[in-house]
Protein backbone atom coordinates (compact mmCIF):
# COMPACT_ATOMS: atom_id res chain seq x y z
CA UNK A 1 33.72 10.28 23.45
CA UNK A 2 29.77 9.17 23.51
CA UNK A 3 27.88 10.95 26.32
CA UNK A 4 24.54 9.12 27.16
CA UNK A 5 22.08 10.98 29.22
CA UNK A 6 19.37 9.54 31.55
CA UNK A 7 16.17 11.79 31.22
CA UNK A 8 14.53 11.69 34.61
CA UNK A 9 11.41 14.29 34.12
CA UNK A 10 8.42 13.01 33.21
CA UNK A 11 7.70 15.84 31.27
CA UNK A 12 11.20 15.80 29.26
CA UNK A 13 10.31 15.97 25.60
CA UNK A 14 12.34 14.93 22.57
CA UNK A 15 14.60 17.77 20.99
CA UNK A 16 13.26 18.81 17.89
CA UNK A 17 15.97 18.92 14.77
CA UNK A 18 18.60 17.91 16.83
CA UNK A 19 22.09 19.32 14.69
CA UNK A 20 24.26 16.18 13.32
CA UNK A 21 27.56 16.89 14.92
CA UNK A 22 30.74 18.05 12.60
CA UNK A 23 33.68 15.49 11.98
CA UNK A 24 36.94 17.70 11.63
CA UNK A 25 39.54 15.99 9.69
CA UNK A 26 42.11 17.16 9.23
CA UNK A 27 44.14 16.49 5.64
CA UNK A 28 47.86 16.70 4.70
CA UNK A 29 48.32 18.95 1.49
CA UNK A 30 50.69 16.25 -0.31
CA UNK A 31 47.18 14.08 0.48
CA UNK A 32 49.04 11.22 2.97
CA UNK A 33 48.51 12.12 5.48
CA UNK A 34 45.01 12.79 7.71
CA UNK A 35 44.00 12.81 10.72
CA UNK A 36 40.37 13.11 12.64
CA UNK A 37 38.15 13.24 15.69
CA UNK A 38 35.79 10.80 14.90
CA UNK A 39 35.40 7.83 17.32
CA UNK A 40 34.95 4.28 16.70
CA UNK A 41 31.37 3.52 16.06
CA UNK A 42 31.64 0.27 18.09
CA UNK A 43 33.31 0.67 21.32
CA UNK A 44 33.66 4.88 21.14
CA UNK A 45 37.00 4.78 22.83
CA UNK A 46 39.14 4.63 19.77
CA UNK A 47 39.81 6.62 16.92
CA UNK A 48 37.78 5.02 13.27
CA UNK A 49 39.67 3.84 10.86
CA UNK A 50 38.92 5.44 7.09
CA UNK A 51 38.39 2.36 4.69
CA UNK A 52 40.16 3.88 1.52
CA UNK A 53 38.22 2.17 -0.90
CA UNK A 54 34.71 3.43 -0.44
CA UNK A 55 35.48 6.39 2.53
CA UNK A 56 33.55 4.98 5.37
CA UNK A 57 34.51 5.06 8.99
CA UNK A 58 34.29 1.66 10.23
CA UNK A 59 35.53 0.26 13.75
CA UNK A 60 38.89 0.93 15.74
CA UNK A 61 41.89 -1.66 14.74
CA UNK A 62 41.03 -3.19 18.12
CA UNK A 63 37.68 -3.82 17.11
CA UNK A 64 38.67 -5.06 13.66
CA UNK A 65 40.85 -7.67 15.81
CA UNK A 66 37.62 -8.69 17.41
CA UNK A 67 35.64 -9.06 13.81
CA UNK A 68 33.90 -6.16 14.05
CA UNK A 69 32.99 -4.71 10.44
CA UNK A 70 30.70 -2.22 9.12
CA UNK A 71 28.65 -3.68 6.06
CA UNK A 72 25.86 -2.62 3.76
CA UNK A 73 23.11 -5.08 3.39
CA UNK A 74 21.29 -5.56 0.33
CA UNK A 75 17.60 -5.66 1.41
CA UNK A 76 16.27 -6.70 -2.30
CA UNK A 77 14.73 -10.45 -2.43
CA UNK A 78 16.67 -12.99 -3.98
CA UNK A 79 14.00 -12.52 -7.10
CA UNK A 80 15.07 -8.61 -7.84
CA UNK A 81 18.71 -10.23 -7.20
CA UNK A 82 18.13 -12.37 -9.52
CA UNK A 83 16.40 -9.87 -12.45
CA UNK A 84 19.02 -7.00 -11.70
């Protein structure tokens, strides 16, 4: 679960190198099998669903149901597009 915290001293000051926090998964030995403690990046009150193809956590099935999707956006211009 997400925990959001309202800062209300005016002197608060942001954490410096704040640690990325661990995903435990854990994995079958015969491989099919896994399970993991990582929550749904949209509505963090679901488990993610592992995309098998490229190993990305991406949205709850509940989410999915609602067209949520995680996607990489290519930022070139339609010129380097074009050339690559």
């Amino acid at each position: 679960m997400q925990r959001t915290y309202d800062i209300d001293d005016p002197d608060w000051k942001w954490p410096e190198n704040l640690p990325v926090r661990d995903v435990k998964v854990y994995l079958h030995p015969s491989y099919m099998a896994m399970s993991h403690d990582y929550s749904c990046p949209v509505c963090r009150e679901n488990h993610a669903i592992l995309d098998g193809s490229n190993g990305v956590m991406g949205p709850c099935w509940s989410c999915q149901e609602k067209n949520w999707k995680i996607i990489q956006v290519d930022k070139r211009s339609w010129w380097e597009k074009l050339w690559s």
